[in-house]
Protein backbone atom coordinates (compact mmCIF):
# COMPACT_ATOMS: atom_id res chain seq x y z
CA UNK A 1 21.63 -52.03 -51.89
CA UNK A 2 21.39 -48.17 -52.38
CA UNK A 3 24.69 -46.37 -52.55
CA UNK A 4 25.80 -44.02 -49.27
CA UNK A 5 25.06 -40.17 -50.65
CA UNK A 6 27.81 -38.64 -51.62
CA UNK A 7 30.61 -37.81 -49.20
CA UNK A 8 34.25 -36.29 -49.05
CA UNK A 9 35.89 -39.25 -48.93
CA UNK A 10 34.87 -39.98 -52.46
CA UNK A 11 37.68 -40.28 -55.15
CA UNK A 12 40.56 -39.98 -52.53
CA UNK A 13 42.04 -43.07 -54.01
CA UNK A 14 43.43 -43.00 -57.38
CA UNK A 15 43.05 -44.75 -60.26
CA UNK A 16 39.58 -46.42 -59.04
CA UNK A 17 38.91 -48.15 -62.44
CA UNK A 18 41.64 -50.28 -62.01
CA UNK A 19 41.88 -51.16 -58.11
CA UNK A 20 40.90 -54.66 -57.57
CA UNK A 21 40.48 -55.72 -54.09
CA UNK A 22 39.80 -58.66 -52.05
CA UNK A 23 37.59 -59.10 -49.05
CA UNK A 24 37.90 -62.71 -46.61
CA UNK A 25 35.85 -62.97 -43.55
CA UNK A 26 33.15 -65.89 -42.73
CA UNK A 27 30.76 -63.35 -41.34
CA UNK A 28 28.29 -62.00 -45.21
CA UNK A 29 27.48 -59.22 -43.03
CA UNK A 30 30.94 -57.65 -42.96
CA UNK A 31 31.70 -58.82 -46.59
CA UNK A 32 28.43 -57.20 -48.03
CA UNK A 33 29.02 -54.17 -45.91
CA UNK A 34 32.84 -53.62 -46.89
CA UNK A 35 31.41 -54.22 -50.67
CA UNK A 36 29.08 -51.66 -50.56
CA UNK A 37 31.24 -49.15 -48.48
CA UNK A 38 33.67 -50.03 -51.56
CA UNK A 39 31.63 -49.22 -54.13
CA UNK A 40 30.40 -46.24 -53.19
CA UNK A 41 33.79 -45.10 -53.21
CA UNK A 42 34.01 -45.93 -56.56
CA UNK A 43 35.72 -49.38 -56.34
CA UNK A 44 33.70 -51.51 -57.82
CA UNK A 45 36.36 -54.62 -58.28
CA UNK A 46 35.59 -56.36 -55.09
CA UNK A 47 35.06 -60.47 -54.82
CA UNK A 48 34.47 -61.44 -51.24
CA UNK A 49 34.65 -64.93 -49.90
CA UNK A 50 34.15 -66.21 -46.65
CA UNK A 51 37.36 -68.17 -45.53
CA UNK A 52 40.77 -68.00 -45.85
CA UNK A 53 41.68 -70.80 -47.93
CA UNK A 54 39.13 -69.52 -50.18
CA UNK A 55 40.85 -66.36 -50.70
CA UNK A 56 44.40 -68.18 -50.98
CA UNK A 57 42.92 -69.89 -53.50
CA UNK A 58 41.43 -66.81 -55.52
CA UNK A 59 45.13 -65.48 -54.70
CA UNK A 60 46.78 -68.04 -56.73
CA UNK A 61 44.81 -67.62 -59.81
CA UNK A 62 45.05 -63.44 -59.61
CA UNK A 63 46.29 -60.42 -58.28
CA UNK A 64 44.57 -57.98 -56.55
CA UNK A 65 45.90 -54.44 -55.19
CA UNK A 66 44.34 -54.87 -51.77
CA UNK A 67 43.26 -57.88 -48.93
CA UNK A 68 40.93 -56.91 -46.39
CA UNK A 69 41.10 -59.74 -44.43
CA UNK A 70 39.02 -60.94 -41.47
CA UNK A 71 41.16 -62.10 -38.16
CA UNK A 72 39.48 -65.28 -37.14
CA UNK A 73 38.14 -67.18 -40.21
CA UNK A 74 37.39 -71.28 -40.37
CA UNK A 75 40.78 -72.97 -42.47
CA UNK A 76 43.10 -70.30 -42.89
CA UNK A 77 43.18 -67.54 -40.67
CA UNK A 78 43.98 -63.54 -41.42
CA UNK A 79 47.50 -63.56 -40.18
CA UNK A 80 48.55 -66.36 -41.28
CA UNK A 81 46.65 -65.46 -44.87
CA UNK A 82 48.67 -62.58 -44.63
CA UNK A 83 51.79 -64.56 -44.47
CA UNK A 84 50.57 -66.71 -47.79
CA UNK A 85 49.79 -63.24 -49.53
CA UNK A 86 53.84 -62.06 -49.06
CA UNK A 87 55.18 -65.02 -50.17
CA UNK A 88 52.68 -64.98 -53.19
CA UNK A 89 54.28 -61.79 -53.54
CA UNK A 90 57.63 -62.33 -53.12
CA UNK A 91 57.66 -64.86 -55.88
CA UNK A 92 55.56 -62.79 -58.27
CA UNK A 93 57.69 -59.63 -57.57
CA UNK A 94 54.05 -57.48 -56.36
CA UNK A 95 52.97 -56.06 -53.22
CA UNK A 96 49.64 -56.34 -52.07
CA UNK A 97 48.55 -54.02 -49.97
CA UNK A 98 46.71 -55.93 -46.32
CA UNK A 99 44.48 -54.29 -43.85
CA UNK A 100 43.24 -57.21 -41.10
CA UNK A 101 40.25 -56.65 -39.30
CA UNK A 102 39.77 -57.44 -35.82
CA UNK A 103 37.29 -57.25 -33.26
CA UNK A 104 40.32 -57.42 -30.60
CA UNK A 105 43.30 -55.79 -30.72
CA UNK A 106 46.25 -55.84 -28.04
CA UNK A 107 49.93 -55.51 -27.82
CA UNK A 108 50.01 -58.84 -28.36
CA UNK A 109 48.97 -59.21 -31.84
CA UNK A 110 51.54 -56.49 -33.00
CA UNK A 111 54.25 -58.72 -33.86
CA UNK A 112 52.51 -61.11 -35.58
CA UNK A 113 51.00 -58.41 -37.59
CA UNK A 114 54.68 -56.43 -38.39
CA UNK A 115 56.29 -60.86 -39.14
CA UNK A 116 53.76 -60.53 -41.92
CA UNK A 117 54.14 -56.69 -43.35
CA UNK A 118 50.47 -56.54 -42.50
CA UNK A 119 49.42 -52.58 -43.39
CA UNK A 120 46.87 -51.50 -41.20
CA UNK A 121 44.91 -52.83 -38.40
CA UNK A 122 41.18 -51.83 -38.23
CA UNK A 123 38.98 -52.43 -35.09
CA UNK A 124 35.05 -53.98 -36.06
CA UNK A 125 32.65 -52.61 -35.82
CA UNK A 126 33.74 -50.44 -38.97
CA UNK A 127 33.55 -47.05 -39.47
CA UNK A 128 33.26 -45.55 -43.43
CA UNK A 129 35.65 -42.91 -42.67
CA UNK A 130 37.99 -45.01 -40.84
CA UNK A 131 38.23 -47.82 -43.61
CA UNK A 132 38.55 -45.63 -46.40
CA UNK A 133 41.70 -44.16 -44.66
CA UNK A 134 42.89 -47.47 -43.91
CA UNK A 135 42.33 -48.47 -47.26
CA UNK A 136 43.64 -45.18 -48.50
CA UNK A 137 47.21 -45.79 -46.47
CA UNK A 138 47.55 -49.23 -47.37
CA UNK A 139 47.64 -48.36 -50.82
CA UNK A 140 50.01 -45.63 -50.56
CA UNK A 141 53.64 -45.92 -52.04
CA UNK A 142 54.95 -45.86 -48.74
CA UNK A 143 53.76 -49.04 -47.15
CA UNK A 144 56.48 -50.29 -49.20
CA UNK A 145 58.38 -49.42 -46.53
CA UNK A 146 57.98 -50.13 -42.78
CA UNK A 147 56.45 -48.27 -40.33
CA UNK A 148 56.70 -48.13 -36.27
CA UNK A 149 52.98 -48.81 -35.24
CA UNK A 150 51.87 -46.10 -32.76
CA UNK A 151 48.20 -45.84 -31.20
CA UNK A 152 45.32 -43.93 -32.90
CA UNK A 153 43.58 -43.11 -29.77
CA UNK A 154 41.13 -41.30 -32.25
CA UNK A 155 40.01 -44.04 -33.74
CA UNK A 156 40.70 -46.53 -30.81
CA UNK A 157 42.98 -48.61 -33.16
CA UNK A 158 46.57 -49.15 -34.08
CA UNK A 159 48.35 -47.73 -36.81
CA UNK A 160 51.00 -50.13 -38.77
């Protein structure tokens, strides 16, 4: 797969060498696409697998500094993978930064996503721009702390 020329959003994230992230969703569309939106932003420490009890179990053996995981997924789905990824990280005193994909997204979902200190929410199909600064927030020192989500008409998703 050729890289994506060059664009601004390159090298907003620091410390690319060393971010390791983790892609789950069942569809190798999405998983080869995040991958090479990834890489060509210079984070080239992806492993994607295509269920959630698949990724729990990659979880287990490692850590990575991001989840980008899929909604709906066969075995374990993304919130409730989300849920497995804090207490992972509760017990190994880490926090992993989450983004969930969705190709849905209501009022509804919202409290299941802030139960689980899920991130960010990002709508499929995905945009470059609008994953990178999803990615780029998630990662940030402050998602240590919470947030009040509040629409991003912009992007027609939701902000956590």
């Amino acid at each position: 797969m050729q890289p994506f020329p060059q664009s601004p959003q390159r090298n907003y994230i620091r410390n690319l060498d060393r971010l390791s992230v983790l892609i789950a969703d069942d569809d190798p569309f999405v998983g080869r696409l995040i991958t090479a939106i990834l890489q060509d932003s210079g984070i080239y420490n992806v492993h994607s697998v295509k269920d959630g009890e698949e990724a729990f179990n990659l979880l287990k053996e490692r850590s990575f500094d991001l989840a980008i995981l899929d909604i709906h997924m066969p075995f374990v789905n993304g919130i409730a993978l989300s849920a497995q990824i804090r207490a992972l990280d509760r017990l190994q005193r880490r926090r992993t930064g989450i983004i969930i994909m969705t190709t849905h997204c209501d009022a509804t979902l919202v409290p299941f996503v802030r139960a689980n200190e899920v991130d960010q929410l990002c709508l499929k199909p995905l945009a470059r721009a609008n994953l990178i600064q999803r990615i780029m927030s998630a990662l940030s020192p402050r998602n240590q702390s919470q947030r009040e989500p509040e629409p991003d008409t912009e992007l027609n998703a939701l902000w956590i």
